[in-house]
Protein backbone atom coordinates (compact mmCIF):
# COMPACT_ATOMS: atom_id res chain seq x y z
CA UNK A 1 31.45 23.27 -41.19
CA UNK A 2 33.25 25.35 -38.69
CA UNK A 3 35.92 26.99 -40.63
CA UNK A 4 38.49 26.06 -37.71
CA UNK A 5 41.82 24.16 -38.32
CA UNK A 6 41.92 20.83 -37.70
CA UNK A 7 44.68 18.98 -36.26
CA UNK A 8 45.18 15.24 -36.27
CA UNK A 9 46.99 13.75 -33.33
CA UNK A 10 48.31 10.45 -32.87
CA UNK A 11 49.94 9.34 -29.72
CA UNK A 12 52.38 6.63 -29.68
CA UNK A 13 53.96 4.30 -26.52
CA UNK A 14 57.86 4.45 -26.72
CA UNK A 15 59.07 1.39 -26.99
CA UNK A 16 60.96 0.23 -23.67
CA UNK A 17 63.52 -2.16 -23.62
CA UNK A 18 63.04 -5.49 -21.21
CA UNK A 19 65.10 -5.47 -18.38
CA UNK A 20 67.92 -7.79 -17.70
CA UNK A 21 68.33 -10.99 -15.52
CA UNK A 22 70.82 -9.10 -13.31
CA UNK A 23 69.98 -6.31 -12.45
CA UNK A 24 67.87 -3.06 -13.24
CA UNK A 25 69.40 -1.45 -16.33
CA UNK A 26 66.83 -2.18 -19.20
CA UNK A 27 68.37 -3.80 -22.16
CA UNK A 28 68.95 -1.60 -25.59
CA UNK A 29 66.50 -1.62 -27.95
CA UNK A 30 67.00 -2.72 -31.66
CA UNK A 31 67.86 0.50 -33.67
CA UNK A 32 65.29 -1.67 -36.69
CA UNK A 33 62.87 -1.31 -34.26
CA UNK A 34 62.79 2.27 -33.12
CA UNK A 35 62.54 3.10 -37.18
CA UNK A 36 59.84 0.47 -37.60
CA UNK A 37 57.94 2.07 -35.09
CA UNK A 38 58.75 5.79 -36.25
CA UNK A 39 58.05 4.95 -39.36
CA UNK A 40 54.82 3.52 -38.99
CA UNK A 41 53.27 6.01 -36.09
CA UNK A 42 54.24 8.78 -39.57
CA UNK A 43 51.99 6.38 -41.66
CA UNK A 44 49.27 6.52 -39.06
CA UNK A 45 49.07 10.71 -39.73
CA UNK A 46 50.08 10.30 -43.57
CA UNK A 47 46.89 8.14 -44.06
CA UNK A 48 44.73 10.44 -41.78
CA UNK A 49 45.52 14.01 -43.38
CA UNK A 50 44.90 12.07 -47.09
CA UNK A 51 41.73 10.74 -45.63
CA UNK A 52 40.43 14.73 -44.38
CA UNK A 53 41.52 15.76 -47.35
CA UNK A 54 39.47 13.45 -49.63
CA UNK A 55 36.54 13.86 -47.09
CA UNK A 56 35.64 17.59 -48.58
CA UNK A 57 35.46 20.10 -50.93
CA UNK A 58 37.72 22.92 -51.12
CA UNK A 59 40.85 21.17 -48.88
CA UNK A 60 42.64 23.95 -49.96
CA UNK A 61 41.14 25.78 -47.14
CA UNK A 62 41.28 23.66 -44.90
CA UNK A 63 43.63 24.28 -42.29
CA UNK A 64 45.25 20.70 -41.41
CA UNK A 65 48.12 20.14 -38.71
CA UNK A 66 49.26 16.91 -37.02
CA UNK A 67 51.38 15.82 -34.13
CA UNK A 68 53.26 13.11 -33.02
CA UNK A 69 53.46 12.61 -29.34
CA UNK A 70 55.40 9.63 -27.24
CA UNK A 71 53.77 9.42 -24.60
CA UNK A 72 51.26 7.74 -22.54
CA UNK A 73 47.87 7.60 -24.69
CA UNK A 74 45.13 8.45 -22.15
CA UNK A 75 46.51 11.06 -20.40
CA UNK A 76 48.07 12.88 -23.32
CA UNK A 77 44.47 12.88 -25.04
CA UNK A 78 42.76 14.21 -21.63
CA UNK A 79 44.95 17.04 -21.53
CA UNK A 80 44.82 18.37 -25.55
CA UNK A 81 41.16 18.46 -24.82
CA UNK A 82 41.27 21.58 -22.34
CA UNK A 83 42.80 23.60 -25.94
CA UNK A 84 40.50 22.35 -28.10
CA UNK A 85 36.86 23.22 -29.36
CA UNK A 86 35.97 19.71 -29.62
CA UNK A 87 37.89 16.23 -29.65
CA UNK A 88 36.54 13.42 -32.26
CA UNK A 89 37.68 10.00 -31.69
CA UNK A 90 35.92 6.48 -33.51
CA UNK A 91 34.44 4.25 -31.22
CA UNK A 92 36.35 1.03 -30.92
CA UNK A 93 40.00 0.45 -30.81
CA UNK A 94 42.91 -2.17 -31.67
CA UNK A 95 42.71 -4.28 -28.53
CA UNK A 96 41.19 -8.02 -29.27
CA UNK A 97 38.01 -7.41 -27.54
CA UNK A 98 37.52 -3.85 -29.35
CA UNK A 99 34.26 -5.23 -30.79
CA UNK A 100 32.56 -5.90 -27.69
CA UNK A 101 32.43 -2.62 -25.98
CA UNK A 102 33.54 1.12 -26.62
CA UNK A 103 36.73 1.35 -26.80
CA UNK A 104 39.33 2.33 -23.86
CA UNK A 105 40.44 5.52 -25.16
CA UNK A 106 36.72 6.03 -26.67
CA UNK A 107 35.29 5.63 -22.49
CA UNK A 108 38.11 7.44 -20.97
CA UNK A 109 37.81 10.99 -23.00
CA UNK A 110 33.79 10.85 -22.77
CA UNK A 111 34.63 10.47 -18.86
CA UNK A 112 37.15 12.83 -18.48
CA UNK A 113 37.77 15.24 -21.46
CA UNK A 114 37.62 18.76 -21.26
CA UNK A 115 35.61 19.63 -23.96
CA UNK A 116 32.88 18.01 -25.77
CA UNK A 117 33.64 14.72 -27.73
CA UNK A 118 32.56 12.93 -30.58
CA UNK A 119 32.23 9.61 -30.71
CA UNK A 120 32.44 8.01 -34.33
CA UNK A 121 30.53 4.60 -35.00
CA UNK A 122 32.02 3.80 -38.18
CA UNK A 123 31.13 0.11 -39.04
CA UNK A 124 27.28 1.43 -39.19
CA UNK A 125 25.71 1.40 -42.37
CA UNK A 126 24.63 4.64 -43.70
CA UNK A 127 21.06 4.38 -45.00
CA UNK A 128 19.61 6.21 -48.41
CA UNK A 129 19.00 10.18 -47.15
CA UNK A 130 21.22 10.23 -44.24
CA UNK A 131 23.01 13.18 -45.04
CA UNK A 132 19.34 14.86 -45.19
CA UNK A 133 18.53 13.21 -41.48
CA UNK A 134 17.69 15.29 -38.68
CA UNK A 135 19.96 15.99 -35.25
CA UNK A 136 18.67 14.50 -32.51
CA UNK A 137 19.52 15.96 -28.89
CA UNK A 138 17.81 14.58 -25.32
CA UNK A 139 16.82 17.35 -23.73
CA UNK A 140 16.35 17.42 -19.40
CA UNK A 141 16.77 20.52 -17.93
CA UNK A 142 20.37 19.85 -16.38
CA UNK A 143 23.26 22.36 -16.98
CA UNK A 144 24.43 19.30 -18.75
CA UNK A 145 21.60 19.49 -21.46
CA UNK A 146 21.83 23.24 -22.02
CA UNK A 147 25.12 22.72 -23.47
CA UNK A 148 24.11 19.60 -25.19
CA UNK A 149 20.98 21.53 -26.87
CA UNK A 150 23.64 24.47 -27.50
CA UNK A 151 25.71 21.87 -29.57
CA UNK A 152 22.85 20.63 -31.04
CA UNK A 153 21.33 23.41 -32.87
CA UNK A 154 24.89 24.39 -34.17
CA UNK A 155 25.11 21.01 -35.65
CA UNK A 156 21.90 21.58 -37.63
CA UNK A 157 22.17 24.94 -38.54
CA UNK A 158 25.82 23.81 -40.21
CA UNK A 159 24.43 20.80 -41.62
CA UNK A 160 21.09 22.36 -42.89
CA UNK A 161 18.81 19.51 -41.56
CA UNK A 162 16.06 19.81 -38.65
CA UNK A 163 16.02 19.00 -34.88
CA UNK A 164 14.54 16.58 -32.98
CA UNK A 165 14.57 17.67 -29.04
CA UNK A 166 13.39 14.54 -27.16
CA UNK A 167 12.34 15.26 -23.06
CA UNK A 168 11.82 12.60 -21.06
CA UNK A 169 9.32 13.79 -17.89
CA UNK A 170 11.21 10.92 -15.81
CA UNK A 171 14.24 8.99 -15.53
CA UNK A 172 12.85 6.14 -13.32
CA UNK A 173 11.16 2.92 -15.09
CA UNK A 174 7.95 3.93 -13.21
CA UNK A 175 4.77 1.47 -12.48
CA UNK A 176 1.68 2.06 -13.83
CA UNK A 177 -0.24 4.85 -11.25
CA UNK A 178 -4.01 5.31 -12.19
CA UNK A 179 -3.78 8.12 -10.00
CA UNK A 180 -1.57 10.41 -12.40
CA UNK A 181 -3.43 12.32 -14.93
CA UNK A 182 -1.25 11.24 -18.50
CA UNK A 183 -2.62 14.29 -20.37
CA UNK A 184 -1.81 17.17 -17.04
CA UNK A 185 1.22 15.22 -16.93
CA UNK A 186 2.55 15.77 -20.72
CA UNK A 187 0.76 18.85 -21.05
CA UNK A 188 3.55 20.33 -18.69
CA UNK A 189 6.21 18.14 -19.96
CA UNK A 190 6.00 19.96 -23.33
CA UNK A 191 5.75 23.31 -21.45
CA UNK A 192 9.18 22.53 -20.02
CA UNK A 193 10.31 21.47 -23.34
CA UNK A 194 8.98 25.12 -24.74
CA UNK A 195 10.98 26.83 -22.80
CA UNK A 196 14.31 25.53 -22.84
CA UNK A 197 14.00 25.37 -26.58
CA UNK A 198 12.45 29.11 -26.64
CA UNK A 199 16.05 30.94 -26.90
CA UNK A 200 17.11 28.90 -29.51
CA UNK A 201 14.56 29.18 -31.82
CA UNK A 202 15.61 32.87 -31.74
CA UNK A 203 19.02 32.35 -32.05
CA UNK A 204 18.18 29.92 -35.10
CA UNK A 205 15.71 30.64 -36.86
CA UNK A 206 17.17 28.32 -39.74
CA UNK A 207 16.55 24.86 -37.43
CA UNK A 208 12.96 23.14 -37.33
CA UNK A 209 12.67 21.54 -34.51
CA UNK A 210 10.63 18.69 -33.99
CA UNK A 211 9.80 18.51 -30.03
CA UNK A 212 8.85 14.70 -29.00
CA UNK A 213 7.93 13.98 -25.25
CA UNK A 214 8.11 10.81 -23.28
CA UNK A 215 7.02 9.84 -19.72
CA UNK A 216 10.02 7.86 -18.69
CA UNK A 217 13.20 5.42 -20.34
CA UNK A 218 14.85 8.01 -21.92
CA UNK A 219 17.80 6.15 -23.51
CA UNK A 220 15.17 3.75 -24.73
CA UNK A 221 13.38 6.75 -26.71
CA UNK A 222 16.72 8.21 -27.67
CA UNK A 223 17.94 4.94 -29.09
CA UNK A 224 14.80 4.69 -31.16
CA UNK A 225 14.94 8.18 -32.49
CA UNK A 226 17.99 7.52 -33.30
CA UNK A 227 17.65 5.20 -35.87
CA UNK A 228 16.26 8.12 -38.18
CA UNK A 229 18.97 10.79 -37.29
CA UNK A 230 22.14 11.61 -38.56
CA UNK A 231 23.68 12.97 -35.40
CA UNK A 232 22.68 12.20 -31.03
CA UNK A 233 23.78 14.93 -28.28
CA UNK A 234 23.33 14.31 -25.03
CA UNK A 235 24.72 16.22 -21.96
CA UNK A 236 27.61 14.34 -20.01
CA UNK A 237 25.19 13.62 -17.36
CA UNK A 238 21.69 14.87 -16.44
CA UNK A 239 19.29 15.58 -13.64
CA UNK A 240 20.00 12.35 -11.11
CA UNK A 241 23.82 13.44 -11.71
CA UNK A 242 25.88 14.84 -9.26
CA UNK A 243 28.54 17.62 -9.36
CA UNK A 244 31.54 15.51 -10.06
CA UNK A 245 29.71 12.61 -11.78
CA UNK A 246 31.64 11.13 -15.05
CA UNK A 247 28.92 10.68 -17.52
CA UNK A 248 25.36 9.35 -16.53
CA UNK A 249 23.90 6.01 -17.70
CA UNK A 250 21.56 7.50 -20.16
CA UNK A 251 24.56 9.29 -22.23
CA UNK A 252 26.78 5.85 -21.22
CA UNK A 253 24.13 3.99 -23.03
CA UNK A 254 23.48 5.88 -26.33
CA UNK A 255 27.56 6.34 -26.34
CA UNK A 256 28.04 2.35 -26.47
CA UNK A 257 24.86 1.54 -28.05
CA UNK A 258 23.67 3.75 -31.10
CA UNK A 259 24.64 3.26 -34.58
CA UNK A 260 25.26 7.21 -35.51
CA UNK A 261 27.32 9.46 -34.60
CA UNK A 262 27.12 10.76 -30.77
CA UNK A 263 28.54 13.93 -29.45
CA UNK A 264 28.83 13.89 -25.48
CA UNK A 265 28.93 17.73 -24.19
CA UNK A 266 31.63 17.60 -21.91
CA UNK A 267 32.02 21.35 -20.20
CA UNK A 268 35.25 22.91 -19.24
């Protein structure tokens, strides 16, 4: 959808030989196992470039490169991320308790990348008209969300669906106060929403949007949007967030617990 290349990367831990009884030279590796593990990291990108190849028309045009990188995974991922227009990664891992939570590598790019990443829930089922579903991006205000809404409307306008811009009025699980006025209260909720949305609308005039305001649990209403989109943004971390914050609990929740695609907009 972007006409960019696309590189696949996969970064595997040399293999390090124990180290003796007697004293601190580690021992030499089998040569059988160097290969096997050579051989099998070149599998890893073989199977990867057929699969992005068989995922689209035209492949021909598709620029595809790959590298293969010994080194330590984490880090090496952190720092491709300040070249790159976006990194996508799936959600869960090879570890034995993958299935529980988000994976390790998954948690540590959405905390630290450099650029916004995609996180892939592949095990979900994809239901009848999904391909025709709407993006769905939360929407607060923060510097956070402007580049999340940025993202957002891209993503339609490539995919040709509508937007659904979600703005929760407050973060907090408030009580019930008698002495707030619901309708004054979304009234200017939806003025807010109005005019953060206002420059985009110019800038695509292709996207309907779809503006839906809350009064409070935003991941809640995200989650449950959700469910009927195709694709969730949301900004690395939003209004309660501080400057150096990793990623605030409303994007840490819709990362680990919706069953679509999410795209946390990490800034440079």
């Amino acid at each position: 959808m972007r006409n960019v290349p696309l590189k696949i990367v996969h970064v595997a831990y040399p293999a390090i030989g124990e180290f003796s009884g007697w004293g601190m030279s580690p021992a030499p590796l089998p040569e059988d196992l160097v290969q096997f593990q050579e051989q099998q990291a070149h599998t890893v990108i073989d199977d990867a470039i057929a699969i992005a190849e068989a995922a689209i028309d035209g492949a021909d045009h598709l620029q595809i490169s790959s590298d293969l990188l010994w080194s330590t995974l984490v880090p090496t991922l952190v720092g491709l991320t300040k070249e790159a227009q976006m990194m996508v990664v799936g959600c869960r891992g090879q570890g034995a308790l993958s299935r529980l939570l988000l994976g390790s590598v998954s948690t540590a790019l959405v905390h630290h990348a450099h650029c916004p990443v995609a996180v892939i829930h592949g095990d979900a089922p994809r239901p009848a008209g999904f391909d025709r579903a709407p993006v769905l991006v939360g929407v607060d205000g923060s510097p956070a969300s402007e580049l999340a809404t940025a993202i957002a409307f891209g993503e339609a306008s490539w995919r040709g669906v509508g937007l659904v811009a979600l703005h929760a009025w407050s973060d907090a699980d408030w009580p019930e106060f008698p002495v707030l006025d619901p309708s004054a209260i979304k009234a200017t909720a939806e003025e807010v929403l109005a005019q953060r949305l206002a420059g985009w609308h110019e800038r695509y005039p292709d996207v309907t949007v779809r503006r839906v305001v809350t009064f409070d649990h935003p991941a809640r209403h995200l989650l449950e949007q959700s469910e009927s989109a195709q694709l969730v943004v949301v900004g690395s971390h939003g209004r309660g967030g501080f400057g150096g914050m990793l990623l605030g609990s409303v994007s840490t929740t819709i990362v680990h617990a919706a069953h679509v695609p999410v795209i946390v907009a990490r800034q440079r």
